[in-house]
N, C-alpha and C. Protein backbone atom coordinates (compact mmCIF):
# COMPACT_ATOMS: atom_id res chain seq x y z
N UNK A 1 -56.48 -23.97 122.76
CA UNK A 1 -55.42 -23.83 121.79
C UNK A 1 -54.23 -23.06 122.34
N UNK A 2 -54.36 -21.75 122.97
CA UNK A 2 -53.29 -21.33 123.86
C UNK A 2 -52.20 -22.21 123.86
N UNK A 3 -52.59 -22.99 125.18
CA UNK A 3 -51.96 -23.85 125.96
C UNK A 3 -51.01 -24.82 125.13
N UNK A 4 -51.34 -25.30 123.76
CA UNK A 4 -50.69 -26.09 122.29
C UNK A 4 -50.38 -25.38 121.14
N UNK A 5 -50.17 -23.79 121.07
CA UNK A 5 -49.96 -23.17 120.61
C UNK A 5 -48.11 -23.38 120.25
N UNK A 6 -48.36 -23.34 118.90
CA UNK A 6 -46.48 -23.56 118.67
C UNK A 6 -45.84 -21.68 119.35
N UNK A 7 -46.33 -21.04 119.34
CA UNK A 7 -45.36 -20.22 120.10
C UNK A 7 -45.04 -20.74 121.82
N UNK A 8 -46.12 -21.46 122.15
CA UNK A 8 -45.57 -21.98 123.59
C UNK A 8 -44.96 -23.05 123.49
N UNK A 9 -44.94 -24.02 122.68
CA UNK A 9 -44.61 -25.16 122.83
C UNK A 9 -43.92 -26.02 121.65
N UNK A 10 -43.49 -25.12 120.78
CA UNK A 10 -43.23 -25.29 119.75
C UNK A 10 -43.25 -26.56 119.06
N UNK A 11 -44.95 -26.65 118.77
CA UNK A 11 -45.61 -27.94 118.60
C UNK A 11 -45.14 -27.91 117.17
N UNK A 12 -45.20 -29.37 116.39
CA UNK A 12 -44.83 -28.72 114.56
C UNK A 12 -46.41 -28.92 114.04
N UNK A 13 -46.94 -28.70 113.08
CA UNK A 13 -48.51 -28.41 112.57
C UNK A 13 -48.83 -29.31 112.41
N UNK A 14 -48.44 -30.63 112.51
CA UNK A 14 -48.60 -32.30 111.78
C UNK A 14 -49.19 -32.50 113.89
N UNK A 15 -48.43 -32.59 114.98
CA UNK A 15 -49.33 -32.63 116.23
C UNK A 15 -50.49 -31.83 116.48
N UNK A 16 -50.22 -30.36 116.19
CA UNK A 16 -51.39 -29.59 116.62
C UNK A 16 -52.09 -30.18 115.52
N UNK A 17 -52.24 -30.81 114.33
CA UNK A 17 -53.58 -31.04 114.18
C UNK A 17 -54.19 -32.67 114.94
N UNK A 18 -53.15 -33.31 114.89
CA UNK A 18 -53.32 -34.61 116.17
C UNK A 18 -54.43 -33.89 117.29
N UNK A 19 -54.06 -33.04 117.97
CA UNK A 19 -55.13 -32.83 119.00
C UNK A 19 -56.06 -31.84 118.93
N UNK A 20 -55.54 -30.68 117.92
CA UNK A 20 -57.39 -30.36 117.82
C UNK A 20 -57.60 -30.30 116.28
N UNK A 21 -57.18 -31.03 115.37
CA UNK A 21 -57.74 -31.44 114.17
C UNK A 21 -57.47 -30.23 113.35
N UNK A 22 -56.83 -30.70 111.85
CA UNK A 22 -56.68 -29.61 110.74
C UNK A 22 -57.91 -28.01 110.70
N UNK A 23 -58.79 -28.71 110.75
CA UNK A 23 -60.00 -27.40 110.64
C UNK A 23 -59.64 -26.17 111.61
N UNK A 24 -59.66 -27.17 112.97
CA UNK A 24 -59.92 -25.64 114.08
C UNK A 24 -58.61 -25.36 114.30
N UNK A 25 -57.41 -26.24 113.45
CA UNK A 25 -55.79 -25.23 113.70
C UNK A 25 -56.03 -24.33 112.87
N UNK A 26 -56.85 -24.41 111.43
CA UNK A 26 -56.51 -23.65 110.50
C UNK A 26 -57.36 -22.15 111.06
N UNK A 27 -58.45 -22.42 111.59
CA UNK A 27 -59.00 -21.23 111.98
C UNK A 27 -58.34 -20.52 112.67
N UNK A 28 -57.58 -21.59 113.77
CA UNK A 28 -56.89 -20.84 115.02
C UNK A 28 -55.84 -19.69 114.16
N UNK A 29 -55.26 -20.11 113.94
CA UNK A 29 -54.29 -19.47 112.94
C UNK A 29 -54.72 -18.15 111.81
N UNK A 30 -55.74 -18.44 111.61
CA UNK A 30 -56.77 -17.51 110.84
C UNK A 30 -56.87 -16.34 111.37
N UNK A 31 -57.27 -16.51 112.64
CA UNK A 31 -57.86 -15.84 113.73
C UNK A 31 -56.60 -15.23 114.73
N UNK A 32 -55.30 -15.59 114.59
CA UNK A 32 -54.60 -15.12 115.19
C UNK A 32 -53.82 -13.76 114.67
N UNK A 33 -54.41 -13.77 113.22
CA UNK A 33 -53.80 -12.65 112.11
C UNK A 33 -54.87 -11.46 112.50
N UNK A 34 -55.82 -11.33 113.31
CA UNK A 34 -56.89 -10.30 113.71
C UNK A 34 -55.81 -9.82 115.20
N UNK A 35 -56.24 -8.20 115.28
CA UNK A 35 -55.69 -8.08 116.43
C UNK A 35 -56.23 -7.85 117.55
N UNK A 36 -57.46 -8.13 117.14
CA UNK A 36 -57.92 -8.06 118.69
C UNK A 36 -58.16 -9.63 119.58
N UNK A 37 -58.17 -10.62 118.21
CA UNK A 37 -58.12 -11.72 118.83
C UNK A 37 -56.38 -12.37 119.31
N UNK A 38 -55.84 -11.81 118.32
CA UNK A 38 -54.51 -11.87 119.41
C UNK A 38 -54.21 -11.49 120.20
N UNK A 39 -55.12 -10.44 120.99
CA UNK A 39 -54.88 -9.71 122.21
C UNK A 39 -55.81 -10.98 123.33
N UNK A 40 -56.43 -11.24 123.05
CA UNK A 40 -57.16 -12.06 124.36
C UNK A 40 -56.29 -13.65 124.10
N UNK A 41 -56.07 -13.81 123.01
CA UNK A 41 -55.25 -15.11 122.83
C UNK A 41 -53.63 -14.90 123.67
N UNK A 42 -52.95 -13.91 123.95
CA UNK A 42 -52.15 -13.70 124.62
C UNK A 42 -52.28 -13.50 126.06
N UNK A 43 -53.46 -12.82 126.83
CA UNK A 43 -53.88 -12.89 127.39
C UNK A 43 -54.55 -13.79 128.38
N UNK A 44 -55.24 -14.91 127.41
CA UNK A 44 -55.20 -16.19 127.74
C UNK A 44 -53.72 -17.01 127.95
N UNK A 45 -52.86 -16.98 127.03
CA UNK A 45 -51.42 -17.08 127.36
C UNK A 45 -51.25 -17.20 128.45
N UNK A 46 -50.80 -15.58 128.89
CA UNK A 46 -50.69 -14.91 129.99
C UNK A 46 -51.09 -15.75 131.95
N UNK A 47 -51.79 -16.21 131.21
CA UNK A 47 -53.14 -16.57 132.12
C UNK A 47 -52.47 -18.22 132.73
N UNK A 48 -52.42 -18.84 131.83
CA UNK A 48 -52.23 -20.21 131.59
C UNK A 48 -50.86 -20.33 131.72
N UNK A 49 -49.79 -19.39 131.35
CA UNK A 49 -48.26 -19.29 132.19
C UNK A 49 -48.37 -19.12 133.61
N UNK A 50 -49.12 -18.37 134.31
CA UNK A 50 -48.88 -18.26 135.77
C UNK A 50 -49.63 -19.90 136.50
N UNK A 51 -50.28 -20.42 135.39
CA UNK A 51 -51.37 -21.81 136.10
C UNK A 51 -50.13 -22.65 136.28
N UNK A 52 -49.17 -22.58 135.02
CA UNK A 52 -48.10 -23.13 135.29
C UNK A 52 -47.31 -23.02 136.04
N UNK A 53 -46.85 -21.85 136.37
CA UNK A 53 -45.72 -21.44 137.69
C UNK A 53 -46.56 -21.94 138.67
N UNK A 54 -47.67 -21.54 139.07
CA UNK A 54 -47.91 -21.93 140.48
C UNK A 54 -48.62 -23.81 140.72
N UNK A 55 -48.48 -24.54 139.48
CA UNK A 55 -48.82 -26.09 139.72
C UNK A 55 -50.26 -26.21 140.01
N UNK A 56 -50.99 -25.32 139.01
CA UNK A 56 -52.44 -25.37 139.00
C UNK A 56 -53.06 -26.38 138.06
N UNK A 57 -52.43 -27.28 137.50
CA UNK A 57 -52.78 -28.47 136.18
C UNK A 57 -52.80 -29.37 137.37
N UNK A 58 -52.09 -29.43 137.96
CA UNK A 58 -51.81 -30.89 138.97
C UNK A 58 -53.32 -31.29 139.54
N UNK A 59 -54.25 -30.19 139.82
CA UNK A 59 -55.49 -30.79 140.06
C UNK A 59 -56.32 -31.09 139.46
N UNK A 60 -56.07 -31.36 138.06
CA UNK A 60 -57.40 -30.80 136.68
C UNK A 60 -56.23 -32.54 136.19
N UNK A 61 -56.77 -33.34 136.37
CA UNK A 61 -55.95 -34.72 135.83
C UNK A 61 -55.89 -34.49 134.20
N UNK A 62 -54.50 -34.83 134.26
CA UNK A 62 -53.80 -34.46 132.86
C UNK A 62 -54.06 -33.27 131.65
N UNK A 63 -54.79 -32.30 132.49
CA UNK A 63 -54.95 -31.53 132.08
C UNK A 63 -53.59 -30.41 131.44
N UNK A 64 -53.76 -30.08 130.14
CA UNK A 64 -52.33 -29.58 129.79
C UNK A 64 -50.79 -30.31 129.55
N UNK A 65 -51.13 -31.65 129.58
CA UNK A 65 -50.22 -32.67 130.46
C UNK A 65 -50.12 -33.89 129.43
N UNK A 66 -48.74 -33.78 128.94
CA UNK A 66 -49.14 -34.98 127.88
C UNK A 66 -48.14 -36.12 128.70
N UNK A 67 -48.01 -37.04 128.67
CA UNK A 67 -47.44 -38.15 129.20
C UNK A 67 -46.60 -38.23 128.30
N UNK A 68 -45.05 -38.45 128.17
CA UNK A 68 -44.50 -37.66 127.08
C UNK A 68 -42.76 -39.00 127.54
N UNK A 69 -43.51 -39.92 128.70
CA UNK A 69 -42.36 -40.99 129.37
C UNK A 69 -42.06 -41.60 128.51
N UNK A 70 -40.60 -42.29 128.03
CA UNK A 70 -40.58 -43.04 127.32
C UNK A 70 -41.61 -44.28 127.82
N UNK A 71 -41.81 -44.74 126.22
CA UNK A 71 -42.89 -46.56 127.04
C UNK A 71 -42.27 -47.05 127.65
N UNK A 72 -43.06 -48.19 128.77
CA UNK A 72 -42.33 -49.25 129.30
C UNK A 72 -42.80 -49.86 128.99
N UNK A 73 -42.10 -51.43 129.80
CA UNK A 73 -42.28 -52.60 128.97
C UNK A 73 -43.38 -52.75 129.37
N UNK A 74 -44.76 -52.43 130.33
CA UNK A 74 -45.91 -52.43 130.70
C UNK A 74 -46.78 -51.95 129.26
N UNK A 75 -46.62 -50.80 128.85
CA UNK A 75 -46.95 -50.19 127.74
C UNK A 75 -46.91 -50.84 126.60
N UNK A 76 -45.81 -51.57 126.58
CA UNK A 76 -45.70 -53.00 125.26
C UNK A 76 -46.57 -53.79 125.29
N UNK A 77 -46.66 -54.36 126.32
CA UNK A 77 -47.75 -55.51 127.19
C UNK A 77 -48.94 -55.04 126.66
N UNK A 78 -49.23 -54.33 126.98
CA UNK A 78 -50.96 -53.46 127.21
C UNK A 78 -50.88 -53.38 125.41
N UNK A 79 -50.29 -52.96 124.39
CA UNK A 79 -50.12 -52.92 123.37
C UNK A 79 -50.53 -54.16 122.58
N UNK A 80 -49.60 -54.99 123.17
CA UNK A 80 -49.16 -56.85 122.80
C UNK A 80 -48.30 -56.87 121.56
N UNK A 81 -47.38 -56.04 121.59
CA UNK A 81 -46.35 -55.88 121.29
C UNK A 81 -45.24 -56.80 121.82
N UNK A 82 -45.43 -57.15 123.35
CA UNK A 82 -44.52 -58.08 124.02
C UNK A 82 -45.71 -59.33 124.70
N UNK A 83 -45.57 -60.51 124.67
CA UNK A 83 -46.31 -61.29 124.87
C UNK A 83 -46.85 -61.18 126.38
N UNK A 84 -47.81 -61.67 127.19
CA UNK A 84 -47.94 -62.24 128.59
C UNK A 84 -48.97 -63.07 128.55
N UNK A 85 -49.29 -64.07 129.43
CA UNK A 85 -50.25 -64.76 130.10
C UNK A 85 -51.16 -63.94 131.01
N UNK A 86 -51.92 -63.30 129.99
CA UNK A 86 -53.26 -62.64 130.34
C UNK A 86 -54.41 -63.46 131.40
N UNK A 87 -54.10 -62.55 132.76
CA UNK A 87 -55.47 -63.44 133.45
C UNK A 87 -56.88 -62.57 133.88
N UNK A 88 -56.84 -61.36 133.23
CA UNK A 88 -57.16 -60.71 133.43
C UNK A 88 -57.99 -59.47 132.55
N UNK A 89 -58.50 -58.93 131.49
CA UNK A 89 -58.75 -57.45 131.13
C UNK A 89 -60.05 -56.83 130.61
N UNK A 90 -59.95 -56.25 130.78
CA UNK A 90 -61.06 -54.91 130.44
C UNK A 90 -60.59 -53.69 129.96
N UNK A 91 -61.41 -52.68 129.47
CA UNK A 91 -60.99 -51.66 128.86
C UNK A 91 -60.02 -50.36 129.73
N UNK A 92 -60.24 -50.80 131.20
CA UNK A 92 -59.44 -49.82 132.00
C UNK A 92 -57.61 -51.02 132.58
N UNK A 93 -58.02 -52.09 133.02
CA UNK A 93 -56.63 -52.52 133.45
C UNK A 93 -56.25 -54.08 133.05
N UNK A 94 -55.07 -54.34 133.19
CA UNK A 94 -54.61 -55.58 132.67
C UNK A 94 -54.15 -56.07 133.69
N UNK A 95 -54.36 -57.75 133.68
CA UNK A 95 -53.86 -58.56 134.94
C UNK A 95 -53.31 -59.72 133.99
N UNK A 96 -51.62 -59.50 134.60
CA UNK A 96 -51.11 -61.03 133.56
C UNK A 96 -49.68 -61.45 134.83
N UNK A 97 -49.56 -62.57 134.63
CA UNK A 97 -48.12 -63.20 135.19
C UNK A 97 -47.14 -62.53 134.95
N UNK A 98 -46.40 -62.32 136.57
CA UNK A 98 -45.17 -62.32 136.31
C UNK A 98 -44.20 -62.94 135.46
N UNK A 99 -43.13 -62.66 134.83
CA UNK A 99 -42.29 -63.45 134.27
C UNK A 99 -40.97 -63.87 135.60
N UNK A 100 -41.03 -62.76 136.20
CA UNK A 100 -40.33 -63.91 137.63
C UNK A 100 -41.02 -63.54 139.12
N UNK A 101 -41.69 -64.72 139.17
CA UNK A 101 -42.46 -64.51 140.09
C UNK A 101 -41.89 -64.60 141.45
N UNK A 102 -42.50 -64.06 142.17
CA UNK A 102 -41.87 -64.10 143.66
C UNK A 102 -42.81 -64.74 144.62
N UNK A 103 -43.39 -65.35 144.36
CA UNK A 103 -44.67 -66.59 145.10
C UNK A 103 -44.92 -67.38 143.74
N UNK A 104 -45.50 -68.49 144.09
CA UNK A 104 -46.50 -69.48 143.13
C UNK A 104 -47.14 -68.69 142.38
N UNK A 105 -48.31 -67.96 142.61
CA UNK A 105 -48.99 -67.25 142.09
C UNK A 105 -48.32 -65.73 142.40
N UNK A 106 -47.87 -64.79 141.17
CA UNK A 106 -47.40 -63.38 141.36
C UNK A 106 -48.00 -62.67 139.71
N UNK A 107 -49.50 -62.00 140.49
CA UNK A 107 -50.26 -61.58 138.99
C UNK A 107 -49.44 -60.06 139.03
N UNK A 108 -49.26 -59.56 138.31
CA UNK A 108 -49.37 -57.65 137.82
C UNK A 108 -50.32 -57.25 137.80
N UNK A 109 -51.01 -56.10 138.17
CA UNK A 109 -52.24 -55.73 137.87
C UNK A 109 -51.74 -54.30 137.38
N UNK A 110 -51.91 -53.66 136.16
CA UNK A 110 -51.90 -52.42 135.97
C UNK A 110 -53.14 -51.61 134.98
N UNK A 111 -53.29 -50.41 135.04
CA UNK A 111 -53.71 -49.94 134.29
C UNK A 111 -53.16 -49.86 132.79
N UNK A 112 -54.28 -49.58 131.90
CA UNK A 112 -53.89 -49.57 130.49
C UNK A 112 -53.16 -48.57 130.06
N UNK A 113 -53.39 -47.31 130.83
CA UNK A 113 -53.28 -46.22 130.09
C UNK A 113 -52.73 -45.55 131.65
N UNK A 114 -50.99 -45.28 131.38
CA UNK A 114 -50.29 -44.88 132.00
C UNK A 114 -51.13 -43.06 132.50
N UNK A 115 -50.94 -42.42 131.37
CA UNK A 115 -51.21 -41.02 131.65
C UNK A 115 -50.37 -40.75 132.75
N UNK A 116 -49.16 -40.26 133.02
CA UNK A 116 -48.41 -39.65 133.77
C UNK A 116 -48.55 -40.19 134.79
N UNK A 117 -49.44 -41.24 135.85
CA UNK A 117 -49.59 -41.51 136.70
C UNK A 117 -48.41 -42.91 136.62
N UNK A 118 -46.85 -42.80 136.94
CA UNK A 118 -45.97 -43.94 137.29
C UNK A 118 -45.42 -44.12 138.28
N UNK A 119 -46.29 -43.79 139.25
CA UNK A 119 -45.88 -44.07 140.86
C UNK A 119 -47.35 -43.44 141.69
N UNK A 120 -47.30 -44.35 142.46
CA UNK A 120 -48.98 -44.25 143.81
C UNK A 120 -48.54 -42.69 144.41
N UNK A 121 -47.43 -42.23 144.34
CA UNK A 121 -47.10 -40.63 144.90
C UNK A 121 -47.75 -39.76 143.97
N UNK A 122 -47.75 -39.80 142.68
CA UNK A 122 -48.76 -38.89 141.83
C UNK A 122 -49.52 -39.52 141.66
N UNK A 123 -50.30 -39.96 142.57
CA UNK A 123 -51.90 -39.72 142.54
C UNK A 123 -52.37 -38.54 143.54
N UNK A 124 -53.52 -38.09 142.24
CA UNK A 124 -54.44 -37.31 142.99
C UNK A 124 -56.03 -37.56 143.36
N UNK A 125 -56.47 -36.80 143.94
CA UNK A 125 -58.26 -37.32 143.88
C UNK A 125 -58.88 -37.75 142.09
N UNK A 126 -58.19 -37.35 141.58
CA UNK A 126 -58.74 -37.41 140.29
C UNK A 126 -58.16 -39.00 139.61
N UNK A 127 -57.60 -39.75 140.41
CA UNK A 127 -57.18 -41.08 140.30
C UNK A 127 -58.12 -41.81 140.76
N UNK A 128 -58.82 -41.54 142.14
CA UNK A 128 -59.68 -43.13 142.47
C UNK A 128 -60.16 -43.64 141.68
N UNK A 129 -60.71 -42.98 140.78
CA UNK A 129 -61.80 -44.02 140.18
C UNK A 129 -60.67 -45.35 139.24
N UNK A 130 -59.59 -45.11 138.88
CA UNK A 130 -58.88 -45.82 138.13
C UNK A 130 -58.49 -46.66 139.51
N UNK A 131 -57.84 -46.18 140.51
CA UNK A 131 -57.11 -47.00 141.97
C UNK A 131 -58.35 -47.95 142.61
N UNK A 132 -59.32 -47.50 142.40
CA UNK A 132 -60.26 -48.34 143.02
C UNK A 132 -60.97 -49.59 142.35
N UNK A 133 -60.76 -48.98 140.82
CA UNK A 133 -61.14 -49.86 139.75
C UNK A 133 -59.95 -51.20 139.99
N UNK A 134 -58.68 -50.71 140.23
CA UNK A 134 -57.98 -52.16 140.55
C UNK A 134 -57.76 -52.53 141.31
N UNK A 135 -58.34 -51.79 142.87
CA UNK A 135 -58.68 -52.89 143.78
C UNK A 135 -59.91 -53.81 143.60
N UNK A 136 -60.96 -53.19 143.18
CA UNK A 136 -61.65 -54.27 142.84
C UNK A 136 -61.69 -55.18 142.01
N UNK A 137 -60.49 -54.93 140.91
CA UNK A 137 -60.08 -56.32 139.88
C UNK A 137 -59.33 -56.91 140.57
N UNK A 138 -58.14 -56.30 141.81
CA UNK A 138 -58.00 -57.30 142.44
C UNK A 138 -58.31 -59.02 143.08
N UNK A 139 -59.62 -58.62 144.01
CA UNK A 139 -60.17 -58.62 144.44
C UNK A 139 -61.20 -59.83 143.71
N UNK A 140 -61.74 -59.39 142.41
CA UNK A 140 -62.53 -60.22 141.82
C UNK A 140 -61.72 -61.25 140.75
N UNK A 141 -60.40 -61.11 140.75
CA UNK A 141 -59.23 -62.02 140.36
C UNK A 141 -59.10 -63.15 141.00
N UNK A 142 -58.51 -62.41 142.52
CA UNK A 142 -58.24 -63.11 143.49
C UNK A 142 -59.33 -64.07 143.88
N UNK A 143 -60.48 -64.03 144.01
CA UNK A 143 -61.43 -64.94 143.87
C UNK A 143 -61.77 -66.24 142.81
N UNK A 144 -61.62 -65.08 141.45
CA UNK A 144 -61.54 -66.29 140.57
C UNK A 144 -60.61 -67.19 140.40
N UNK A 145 -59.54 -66.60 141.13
CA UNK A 145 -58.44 -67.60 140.83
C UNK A 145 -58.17 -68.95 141.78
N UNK A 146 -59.12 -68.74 142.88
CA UNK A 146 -59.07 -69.02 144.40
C UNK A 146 -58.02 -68.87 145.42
N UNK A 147 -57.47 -67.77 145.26
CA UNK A 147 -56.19 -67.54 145.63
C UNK A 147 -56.44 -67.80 147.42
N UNK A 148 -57.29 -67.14 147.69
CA UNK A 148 -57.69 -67.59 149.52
C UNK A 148 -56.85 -66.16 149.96
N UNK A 149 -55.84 -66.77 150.69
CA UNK A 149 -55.18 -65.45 151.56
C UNK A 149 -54.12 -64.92 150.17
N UNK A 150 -53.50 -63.97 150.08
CA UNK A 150 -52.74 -63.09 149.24
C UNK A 150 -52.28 -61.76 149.68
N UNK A 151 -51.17 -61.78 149.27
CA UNK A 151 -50.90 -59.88 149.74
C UNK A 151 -50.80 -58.82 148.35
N UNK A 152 -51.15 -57.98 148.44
CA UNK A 152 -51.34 -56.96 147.82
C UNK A 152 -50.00 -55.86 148.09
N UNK A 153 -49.13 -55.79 146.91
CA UNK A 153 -47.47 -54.92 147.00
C UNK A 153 -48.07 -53.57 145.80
N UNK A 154 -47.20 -52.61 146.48
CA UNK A 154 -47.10 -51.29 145.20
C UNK A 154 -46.33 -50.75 145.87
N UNK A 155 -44.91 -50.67 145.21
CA UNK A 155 -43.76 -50.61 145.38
C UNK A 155 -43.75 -48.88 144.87
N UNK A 156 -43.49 -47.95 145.26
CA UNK A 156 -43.62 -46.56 145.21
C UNK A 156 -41.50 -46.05 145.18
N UNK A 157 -41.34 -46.04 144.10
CA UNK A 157 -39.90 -45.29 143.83
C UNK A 157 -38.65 -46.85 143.93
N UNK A 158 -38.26 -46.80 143.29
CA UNK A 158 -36.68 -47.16 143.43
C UNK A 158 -36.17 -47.52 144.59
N UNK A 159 -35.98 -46.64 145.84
CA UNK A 159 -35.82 -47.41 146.74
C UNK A 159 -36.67 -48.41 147.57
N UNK A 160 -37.79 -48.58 147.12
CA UNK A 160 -38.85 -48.95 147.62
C UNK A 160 -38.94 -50.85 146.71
N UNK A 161 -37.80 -51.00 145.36
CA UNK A 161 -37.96 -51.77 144.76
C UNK A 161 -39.01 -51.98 143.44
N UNK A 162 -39.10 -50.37 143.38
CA UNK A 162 -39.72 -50.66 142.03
C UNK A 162 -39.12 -50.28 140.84
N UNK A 163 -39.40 -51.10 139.42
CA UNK A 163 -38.11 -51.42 138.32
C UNK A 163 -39.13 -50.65 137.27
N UNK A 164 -40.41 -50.85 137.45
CA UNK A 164 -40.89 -49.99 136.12
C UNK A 164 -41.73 -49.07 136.17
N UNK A 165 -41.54 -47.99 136.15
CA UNK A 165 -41.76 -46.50 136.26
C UNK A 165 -43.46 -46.30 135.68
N UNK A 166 -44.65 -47.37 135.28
CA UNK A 166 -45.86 -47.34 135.05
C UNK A 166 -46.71 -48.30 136.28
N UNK A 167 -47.32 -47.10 136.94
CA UNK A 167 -48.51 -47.58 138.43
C UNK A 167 -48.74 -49.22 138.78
N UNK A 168 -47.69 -50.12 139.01
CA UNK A 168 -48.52 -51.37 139.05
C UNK A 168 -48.77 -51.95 140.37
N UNK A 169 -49.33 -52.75 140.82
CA UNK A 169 -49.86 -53.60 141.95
C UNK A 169 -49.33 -55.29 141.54
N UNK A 170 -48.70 -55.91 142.60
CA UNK A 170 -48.21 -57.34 142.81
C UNK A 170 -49.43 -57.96 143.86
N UNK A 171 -49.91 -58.72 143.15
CA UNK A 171 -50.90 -59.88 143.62
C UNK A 171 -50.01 -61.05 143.76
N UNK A 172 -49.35 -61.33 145.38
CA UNK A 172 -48.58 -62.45 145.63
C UNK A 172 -49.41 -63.55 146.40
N UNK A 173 -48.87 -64.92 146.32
CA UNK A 173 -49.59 -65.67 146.96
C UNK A 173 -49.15 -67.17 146.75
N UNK A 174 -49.96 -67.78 147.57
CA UNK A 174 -49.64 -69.50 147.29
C UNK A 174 -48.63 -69.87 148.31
N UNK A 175 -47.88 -69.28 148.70
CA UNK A 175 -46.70 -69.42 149.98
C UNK A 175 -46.86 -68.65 151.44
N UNK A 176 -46.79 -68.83 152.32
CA UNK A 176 -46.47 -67.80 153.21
C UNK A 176 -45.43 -67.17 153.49
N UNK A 177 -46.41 -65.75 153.76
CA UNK A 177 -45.58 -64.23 153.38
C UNK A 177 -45.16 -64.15 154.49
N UNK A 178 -43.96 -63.82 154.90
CA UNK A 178 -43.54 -63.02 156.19
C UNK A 178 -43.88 -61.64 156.30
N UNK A 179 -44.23 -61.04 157.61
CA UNK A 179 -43.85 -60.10 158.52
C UNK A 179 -42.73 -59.82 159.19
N UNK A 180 -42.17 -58.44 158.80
CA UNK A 180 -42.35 -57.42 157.72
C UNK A 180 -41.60 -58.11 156.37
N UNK A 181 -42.11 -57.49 155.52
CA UNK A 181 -41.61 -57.88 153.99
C UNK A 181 -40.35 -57.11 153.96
N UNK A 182 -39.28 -57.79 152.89
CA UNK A 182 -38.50 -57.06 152.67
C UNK A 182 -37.02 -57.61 153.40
């Protein structure tokens, strides 16, 4: 609670109960009118400000950390809010057509659930299991689809050519690719 405490973050009472539910805000709050529990609750504060100065969340995945990006149009998608030609999903990632493809076959592969991760540069160890999860949907796509040979793109920043700021992977194919791309 610290850490979502409206004196740090000046959450309004309608979120803090979003994440830890009417009951244990009301206690929190209860409990903050005692003074000895406001002494370790500041303390804890205390504690959890310096985790911040020194970029101690960055290893604890999304820990403290709300994803707070505006949506993208990936986020619509994954929603179905905006239509696609789904070839692909499960409860962790989505595989659908490009709308302008850059080979015959040009799938998207992204995860469902952005969580702050919108570029392969913030990843941490606490990512493989999601990064590995879509190489192997890759992988078991690319098969079903019989794609044969294919290249695998993840375009990392802006200059690099990437347009939407949520983790995705380009499954190209059906043509031959030159060496070097680009």
């Amino acid at each position: 609670m610290p850490k979502f405490s409206p004196a740090e973050t000046q959450l309004p009472t309608e979120e803090l109960d979003k994440l830890a539910g009417p009951k244990l805000v009301s206690w929190y709050k209860r409990m903050l009118s005692q003074p000895s529990f406001a002494k370790v609750q500041q303390e804890i504060s205390d504690a959890l400000s310096k985790w911040d100065e020194n970029n101690r969340w960055a290893g604890i995945l999304h820990a403290g950390k709300r994803d707070e990006a505006e949506q993208t149009i990936f986020d619509k998608i994954v929603a179905k809010s905006i239509p696609s030609q789904v070839v692909f999903e499960d409860d962790k990632v989505l595989v659908f057509k490009d709308i302008n493809p850059q080979a015959p076959t040009h799938l998207l592969v992204i995860p469902k659930r952005r969580e702050t991760l919108s570029q392969l540069r913030f990843a941490t160890a606490e990512h493989e299991g999601i990064l590995g999860h879509m190489l192997a949907v890759v992988a078991k796509v690319a098969s079903e689809e019989g794609l044969g040979d294919y290249r695998l793109v993840v375009n990392d920043g802006r200059g690099a050519g990437q347009e939407v700021f949520h983790l995705h992977m380009h499954v190209l194919a059906g043509r031959p690719l030159t060496w070097p791309p680009g």
